[in-house]
Protein backbone atom coordinates (compact mmCIF):
# COMPACT_ATOMS: atom_id res chain seq x y z
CA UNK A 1 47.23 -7.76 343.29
CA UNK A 2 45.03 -9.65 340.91
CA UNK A 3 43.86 -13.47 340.99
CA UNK A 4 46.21 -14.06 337.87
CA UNK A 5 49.29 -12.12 339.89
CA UNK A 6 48.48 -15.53 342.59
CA UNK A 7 49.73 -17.47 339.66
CA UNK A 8 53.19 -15.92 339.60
CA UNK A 9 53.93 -14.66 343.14
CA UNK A 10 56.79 -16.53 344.53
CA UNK A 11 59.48 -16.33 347.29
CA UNK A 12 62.73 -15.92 347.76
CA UNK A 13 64.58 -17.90 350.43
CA UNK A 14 68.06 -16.41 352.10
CA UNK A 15 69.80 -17.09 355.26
CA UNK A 16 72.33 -14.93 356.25
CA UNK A 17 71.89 -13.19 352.98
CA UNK A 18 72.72 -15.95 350.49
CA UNK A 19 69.59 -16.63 348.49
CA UNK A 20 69.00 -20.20 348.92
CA UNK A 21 66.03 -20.85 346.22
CA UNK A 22 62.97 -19.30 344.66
CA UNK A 23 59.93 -20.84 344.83
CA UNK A 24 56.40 -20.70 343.25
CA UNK A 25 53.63 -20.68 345.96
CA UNK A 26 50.23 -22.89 345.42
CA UNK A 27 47.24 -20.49 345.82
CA UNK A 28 45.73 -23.21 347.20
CA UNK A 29 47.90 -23.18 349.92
CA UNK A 30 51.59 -23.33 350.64
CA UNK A 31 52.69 -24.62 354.09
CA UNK A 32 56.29 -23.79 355.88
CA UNK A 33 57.80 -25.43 358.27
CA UNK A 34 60.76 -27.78 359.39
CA UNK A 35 59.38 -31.49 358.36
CA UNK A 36 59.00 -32.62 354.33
CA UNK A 37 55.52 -32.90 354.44
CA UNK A 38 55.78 -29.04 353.88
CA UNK A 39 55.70 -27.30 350.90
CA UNK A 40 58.90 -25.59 351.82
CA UNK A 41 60.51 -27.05 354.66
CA UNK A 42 63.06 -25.47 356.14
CA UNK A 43 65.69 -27.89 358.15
CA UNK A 44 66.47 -25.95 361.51
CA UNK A 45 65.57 -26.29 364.91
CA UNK A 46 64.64 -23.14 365.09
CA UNK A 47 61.08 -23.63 362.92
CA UNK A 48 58.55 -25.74 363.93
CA UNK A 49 57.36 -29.12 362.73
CA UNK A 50 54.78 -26.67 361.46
CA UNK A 51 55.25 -22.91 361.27
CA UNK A 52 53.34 -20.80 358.93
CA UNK A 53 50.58 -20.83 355.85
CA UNK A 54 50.49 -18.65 353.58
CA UNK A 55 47.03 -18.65 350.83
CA UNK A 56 45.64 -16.47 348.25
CA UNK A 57 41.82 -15.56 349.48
CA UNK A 58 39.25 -13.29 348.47
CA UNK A 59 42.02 -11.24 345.97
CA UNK A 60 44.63 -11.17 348.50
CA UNK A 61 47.59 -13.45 350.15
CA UNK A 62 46.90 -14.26 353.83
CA UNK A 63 49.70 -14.96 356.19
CA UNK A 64 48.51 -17.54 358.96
CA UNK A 65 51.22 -18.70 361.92
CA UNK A 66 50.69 -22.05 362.37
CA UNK A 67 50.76 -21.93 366.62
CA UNK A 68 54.57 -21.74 365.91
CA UNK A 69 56.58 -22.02 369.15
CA UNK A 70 58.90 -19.03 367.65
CA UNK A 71 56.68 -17.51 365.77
CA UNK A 72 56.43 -15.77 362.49
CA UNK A 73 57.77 -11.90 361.56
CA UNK A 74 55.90 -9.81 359.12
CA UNK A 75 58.60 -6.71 358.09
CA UNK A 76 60.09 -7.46 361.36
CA UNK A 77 56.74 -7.52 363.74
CA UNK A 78 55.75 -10.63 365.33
CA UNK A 79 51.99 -11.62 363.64
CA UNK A 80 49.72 -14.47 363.94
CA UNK A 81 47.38 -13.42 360.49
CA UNK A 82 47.95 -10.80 357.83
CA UNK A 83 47.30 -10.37 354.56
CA UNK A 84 50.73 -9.37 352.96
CA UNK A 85 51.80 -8.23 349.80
CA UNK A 86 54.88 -7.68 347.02
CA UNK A 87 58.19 -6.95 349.02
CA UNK A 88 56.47 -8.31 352.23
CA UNK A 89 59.59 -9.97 354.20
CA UNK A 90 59.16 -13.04 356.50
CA UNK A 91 61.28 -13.87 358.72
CA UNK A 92 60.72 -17.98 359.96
CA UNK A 93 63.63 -18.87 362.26
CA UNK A 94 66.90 -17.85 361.04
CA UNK A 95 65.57 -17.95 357.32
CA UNK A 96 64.06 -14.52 355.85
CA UNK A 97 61.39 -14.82 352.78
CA UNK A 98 60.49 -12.44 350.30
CA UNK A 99 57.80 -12.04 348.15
CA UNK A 100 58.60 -11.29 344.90
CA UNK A 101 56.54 -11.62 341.42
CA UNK A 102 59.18 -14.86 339.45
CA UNK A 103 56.97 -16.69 336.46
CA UNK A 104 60.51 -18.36 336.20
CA UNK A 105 60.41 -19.60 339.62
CA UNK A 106 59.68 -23.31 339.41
CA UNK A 107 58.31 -25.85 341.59
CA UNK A 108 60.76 -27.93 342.92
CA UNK A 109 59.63 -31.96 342.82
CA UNK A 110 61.49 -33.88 345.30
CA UNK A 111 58.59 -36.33 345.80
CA UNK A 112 61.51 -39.44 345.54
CA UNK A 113 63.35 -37.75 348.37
CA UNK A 114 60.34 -38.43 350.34
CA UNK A 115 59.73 -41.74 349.78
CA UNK A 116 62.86 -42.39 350.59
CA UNK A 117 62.83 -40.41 353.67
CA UNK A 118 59.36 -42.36 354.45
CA UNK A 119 57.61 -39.35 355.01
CA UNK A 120 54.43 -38.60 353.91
CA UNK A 121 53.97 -35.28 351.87
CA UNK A 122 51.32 -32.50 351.41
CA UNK A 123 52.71 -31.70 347.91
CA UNK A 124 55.45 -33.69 345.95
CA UNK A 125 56.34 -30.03 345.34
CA UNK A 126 58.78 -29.65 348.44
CA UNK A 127 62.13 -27.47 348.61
CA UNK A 128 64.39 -29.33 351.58
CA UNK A 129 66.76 -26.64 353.03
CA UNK A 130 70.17 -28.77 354.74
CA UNK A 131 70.48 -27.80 358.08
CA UNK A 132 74.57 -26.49 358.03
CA UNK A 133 76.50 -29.09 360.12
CA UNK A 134 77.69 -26.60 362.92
CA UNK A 135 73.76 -27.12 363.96
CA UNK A 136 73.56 -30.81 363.29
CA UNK A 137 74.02 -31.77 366.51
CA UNK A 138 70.69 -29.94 367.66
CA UNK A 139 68.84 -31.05 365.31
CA UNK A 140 69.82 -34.23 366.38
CA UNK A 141 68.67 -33.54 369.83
CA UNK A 142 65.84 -31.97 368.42
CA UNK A 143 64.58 -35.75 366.52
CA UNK A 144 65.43 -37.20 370.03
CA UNK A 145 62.77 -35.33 371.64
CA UNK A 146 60.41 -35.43 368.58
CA UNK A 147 60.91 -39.06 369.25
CA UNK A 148 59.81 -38.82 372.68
CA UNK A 149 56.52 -37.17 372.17
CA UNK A 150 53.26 -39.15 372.95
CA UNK A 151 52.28 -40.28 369.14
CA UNK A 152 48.17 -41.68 368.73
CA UNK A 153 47.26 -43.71 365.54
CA UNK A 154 43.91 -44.08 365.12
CA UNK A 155 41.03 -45.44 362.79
CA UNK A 156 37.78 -43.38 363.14
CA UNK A 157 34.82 -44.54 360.89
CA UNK A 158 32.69 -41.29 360.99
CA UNK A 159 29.98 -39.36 358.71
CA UNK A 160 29.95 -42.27 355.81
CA UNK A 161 33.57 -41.99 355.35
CA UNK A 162 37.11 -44.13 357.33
CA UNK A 163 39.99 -42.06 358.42
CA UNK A 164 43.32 -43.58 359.65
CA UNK A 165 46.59 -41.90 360.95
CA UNK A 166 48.88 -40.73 363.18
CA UNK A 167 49.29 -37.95 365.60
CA UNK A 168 52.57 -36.80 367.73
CA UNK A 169 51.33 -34.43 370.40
CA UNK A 170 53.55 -31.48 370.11
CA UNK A 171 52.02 -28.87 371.77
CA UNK A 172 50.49 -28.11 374.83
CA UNK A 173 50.32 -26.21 378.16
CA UNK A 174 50.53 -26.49 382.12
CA UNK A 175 47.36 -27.45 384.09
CA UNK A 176 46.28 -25.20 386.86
CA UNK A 177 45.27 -28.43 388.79
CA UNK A 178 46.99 -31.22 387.37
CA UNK A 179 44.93 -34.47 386.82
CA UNK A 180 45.52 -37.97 388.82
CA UNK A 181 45.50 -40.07 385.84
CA UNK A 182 46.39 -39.35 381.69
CA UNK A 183 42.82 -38.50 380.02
CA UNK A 184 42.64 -38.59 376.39
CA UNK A 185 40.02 -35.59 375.63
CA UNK A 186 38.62 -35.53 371.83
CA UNK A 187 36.95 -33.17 369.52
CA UNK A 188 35.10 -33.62 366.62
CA UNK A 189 34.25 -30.87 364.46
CA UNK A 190 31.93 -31.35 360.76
CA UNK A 191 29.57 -28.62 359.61
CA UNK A 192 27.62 -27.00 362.55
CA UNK A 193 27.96 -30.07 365.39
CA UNK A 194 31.02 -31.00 367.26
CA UNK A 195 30.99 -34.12 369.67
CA UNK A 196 33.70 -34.30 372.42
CA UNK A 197 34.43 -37.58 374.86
CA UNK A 198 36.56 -37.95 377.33
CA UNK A 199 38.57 -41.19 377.93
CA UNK A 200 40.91 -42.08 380.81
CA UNK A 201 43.42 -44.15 379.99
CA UNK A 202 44.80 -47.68 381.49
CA UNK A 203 48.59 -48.99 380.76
């Protein structure tokens, strides 16, 4: 596949075998995954906040599961990175996506959508999939719990430059030997140093 193929390589979104939409991927980048900061975000509880990433490197299109809690199939094999290629089928929760070569396939701009929505957007190029009502209700249960999760906001002043946001802790895994008290552990990663510091925290 050549660099000016990247240009024009786009999928094609069905569930239960009703195509849904077409849609031009960025080179650059194109990110999948339930919330509208994706580029394509798929509404259903079965795909994470976060799922997959797919980007053109090096002459060919790199598949990348994004630590998915269901994870991602590849022609019906579960994979965490692979390059893929023309007629490749993924297969992100209950949605399957083809790659297929569509100059007509257009990016979709739904950047007032997400204003409204008051959510913040990697692309103002975003195709929202409705979740079908018969699932509403656990997707509802599913924003109660996202709702739940410990969130940080934070303001770090660090190598010349300020950073502010917020992170909801979404992930994560059982301790061997549990600690006491909650410990807030951080990493810092910039060219070839990372710092780390550990802080216990107080109510």
């Amino acid at each position: 596949m050549s660099g000016s193929d990247s240009q024009d390589l786009a999928i094609e979104i069905t569930r239960n075998g009703k195509i849904l939409s077409r849609v031009r991927l960025e080179p650059k980048g194109t990110y999948i995954g339930r919330m509208a900061e994706n580029q394509i975000a798929l509404d259903d509880p079965e795909v994470s906040r976060s799922h997959a990433f797919l980007s053109f490197k090096a002459g060919s299109w790199i598949l990348e599961d994004q630590h998915s809690e269901n994870g991602v199939l590849l022609n019906g094999r579960k994979t965490v990175k692979s390059p893929v290629k023309l007629g490749d089928v993924l297969r992100v929760g209950p949605f399957d996506l083809k790659l297929l070569v569509d100059p007509t396939a257009r990016k979709i701009d739904v950047s007032t959508q997400l204003q409204e929505a008051d959510q913040p957007s990697r692309s103002e190029h975003t195709v929202m999939m409705q979740v079908p009502e018969y699932l509403q209700k656990s997707v509802e249960q599913s924003a109660k719990k996202s709702a739940a999760l410990p969130k940080l906001g934070y303001h770090l002043h660090a190598f010349g430059k300020n950073f502010e946001g917020q992170i909801t802790f979404e992930q994560g895994k059982r301790l061997d030997t549990p600690t006491a008290e909650p410990i807030l552990e951080l990493r810092l990663s910039y060219g070839p140093y990372v710092l780390y510091k550990k802080i216990p925290l107080e109510s």
